[in-house]
C-alpha atoms as a PDB file:
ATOM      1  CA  UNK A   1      -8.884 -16.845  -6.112  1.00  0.00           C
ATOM      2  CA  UNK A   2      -6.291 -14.230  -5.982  1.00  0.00           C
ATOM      3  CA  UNK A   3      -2.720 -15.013  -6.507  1.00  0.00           C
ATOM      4  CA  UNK A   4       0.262 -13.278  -4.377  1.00  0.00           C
ATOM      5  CA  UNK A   5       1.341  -9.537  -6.761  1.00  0.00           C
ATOM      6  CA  UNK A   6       4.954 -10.487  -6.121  1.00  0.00           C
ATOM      7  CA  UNK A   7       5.322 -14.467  -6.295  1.00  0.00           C
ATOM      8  CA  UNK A   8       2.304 -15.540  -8.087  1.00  0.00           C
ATOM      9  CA  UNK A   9       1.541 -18.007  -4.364  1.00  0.00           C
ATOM     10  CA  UNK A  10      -1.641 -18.291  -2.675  1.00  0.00           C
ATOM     11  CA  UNK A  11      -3.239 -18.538  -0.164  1.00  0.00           C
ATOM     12  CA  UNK A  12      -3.145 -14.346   0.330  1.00  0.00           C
ATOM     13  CA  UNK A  13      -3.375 -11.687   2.476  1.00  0.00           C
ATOM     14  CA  UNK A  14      -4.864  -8.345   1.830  1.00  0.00           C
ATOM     15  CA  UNK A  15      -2.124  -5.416   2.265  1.00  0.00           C
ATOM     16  CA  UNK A  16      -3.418  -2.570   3.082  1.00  0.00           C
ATOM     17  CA  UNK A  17      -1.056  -0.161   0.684  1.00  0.00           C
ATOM     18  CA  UNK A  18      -0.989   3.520   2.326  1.00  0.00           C
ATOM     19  CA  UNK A  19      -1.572   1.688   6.143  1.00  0.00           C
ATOM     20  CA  UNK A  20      -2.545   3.461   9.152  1.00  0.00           C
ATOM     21  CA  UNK A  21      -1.212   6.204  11.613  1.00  0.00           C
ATOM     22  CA  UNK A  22      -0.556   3.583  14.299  1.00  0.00           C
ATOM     23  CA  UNK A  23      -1.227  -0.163  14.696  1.00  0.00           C
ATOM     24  CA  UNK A  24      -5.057   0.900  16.404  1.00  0.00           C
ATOM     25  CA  UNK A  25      -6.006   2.983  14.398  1.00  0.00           C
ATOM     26  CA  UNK A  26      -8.237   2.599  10.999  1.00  0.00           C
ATOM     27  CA  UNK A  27      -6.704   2.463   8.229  1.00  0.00           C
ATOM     28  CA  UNK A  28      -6.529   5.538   5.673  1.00  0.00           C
ATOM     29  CA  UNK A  29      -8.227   3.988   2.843  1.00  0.00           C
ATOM     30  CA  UNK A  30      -9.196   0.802   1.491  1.00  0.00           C
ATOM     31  CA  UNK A  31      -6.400   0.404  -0.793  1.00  0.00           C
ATOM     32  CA  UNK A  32      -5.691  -3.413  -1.241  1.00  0.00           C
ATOM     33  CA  UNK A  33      -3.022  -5.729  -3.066  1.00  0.00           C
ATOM     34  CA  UNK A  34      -2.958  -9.640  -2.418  1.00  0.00           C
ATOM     35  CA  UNK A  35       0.110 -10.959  -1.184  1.00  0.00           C
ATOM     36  CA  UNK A  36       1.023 -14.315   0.434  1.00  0.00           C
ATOM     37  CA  UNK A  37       2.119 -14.583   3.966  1.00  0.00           C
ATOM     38  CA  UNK A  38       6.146 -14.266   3.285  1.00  0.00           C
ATOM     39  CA  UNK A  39       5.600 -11.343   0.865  1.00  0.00           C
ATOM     40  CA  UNK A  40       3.336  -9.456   3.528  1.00  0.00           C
ATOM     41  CA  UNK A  41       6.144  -9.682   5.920  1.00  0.00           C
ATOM     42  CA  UNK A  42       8.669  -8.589   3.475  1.00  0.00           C
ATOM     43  CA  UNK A  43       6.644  -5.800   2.426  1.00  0.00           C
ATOM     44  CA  UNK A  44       6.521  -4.402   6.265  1.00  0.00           C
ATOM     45  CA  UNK A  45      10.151  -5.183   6.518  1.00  0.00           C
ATOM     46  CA  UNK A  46      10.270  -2.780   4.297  1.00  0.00           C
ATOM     47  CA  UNK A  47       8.581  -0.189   4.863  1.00  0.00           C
ATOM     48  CA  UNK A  48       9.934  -0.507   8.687  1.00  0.00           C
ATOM     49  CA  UNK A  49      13.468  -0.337   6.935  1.00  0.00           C
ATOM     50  CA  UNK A  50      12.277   2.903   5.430  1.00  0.00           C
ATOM     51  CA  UNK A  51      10.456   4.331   8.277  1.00  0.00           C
ATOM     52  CA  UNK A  52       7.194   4.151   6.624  1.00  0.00           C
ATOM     53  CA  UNK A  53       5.288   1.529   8.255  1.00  0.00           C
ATOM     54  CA  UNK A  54       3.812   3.880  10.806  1.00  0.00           C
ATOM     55  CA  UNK A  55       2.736   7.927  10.543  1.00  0.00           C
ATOM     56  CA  UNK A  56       5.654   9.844  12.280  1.00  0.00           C
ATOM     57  CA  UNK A  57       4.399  12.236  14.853  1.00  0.00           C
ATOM     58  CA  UNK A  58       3.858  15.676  13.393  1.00  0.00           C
ATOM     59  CA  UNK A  59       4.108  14.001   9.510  1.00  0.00           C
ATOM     60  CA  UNK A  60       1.639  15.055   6.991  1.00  0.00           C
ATOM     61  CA  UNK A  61      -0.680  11.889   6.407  1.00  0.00           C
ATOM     62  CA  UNK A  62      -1.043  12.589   2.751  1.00  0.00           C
ATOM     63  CA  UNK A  63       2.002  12.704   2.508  1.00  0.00           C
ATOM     64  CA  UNK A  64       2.673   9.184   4.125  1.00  0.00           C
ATOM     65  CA  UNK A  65      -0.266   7.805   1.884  1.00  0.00           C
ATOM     66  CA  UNK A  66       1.462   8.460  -1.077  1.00  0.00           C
ATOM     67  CA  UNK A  67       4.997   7.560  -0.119  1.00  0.00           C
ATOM     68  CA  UNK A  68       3.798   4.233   0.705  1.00  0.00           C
ATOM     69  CA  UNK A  69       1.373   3.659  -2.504  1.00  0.00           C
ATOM     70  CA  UNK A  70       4.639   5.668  -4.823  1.00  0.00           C
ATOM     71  CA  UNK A  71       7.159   2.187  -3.080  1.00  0.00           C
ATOM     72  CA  UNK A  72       4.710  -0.546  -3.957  1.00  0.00           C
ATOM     73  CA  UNK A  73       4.001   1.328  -7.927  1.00  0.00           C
ATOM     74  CA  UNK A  74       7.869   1.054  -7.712  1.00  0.00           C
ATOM     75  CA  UNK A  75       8.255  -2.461  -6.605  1.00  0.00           C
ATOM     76  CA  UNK A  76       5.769  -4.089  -8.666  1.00  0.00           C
ATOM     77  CA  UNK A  77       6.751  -2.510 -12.228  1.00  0.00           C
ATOM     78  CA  UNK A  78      10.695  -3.801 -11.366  1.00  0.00           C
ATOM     79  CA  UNK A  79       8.174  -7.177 -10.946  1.00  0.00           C
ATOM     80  CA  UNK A  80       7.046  -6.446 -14.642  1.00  0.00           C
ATOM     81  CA  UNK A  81       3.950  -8.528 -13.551  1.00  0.00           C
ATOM     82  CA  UNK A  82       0.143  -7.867 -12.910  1.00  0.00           C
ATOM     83  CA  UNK A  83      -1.299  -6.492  -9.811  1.00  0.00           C
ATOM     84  CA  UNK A  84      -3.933  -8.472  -7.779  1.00  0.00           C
ATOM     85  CA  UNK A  85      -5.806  -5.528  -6.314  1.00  0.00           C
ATOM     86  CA  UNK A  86      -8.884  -5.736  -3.809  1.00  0.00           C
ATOM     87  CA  UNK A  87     -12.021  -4.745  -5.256  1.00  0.00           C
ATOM     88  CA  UNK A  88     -12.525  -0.917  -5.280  1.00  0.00           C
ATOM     89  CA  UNK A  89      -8.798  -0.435  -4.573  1.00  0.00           C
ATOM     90  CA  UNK A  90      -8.650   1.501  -7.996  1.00  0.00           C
ATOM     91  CA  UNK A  91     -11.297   4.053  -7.250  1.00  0.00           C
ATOM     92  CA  UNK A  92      -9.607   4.405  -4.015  1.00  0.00           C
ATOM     93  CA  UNK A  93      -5.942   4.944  -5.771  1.00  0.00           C
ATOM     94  CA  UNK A  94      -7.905   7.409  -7.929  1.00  0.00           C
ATOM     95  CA  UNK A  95      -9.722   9.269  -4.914  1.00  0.00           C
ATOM     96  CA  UNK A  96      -6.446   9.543  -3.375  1.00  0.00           C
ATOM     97  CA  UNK A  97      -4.564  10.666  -6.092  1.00  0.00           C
ATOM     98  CA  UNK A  98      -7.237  13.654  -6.716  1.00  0.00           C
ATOM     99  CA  UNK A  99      -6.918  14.978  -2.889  1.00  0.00           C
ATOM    100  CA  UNK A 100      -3.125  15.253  -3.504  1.00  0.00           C
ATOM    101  CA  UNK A 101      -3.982  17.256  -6.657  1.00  0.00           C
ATOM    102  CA  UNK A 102      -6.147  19.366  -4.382  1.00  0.00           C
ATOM    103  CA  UNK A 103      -3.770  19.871  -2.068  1.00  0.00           C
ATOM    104  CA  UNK A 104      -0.712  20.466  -4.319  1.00  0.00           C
ATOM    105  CA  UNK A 105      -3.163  23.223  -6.779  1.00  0.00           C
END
């Protein structure tokens, strides 16, 4: 069973890491990290706090994607702990990371 990325707890929920333009719509990838119930909240606290929990009208959704996946890299090294990722969610960091290269070449 997968343990919580930032407090070791479990049960856990899957966090979607780069979300979704707006709470009905799909998601932008499949981009996972376990996290128990409080974490999950504090994580869209967060990204609330930091206007990132949604895609801002007219904002480039790469953009937003990697924003949101460059705060979690961020918050779990300061953990200094390993990462409980959903299966596939590395490809998927990897896919994502090579349109960005696209776009940015």
């Amino acid at each position: 069973m997968s343990r919580c990325s930032f407090c070791d707890a479990s049960p856990v929920q899957w966090h979607h890491v780069c979300g979704r333009p707006s709470p009905s719509a799909p998601y932008f990838n499949e981009i996972v990290i376990a996290l128990c119930g409080r974490c999950h909240s504090r994580e869209h606290t967060v990204l609330r706090r930091l206007g990132l929990e949604w895609l801002a009208d007219g904002s480039d959704p790469l953009a937003h994607e990697l924003a949101r996946l460059a705060l979690l890299c961020k918050r779990l090294a300061d953990e200094d702990d390993s990462w409980h990722v959903g299966a596939g969610s590395l490809r998927e960091v990897q896919q994502l990371t090579l349109r960005a290269v696209e776009v940015l070449a």
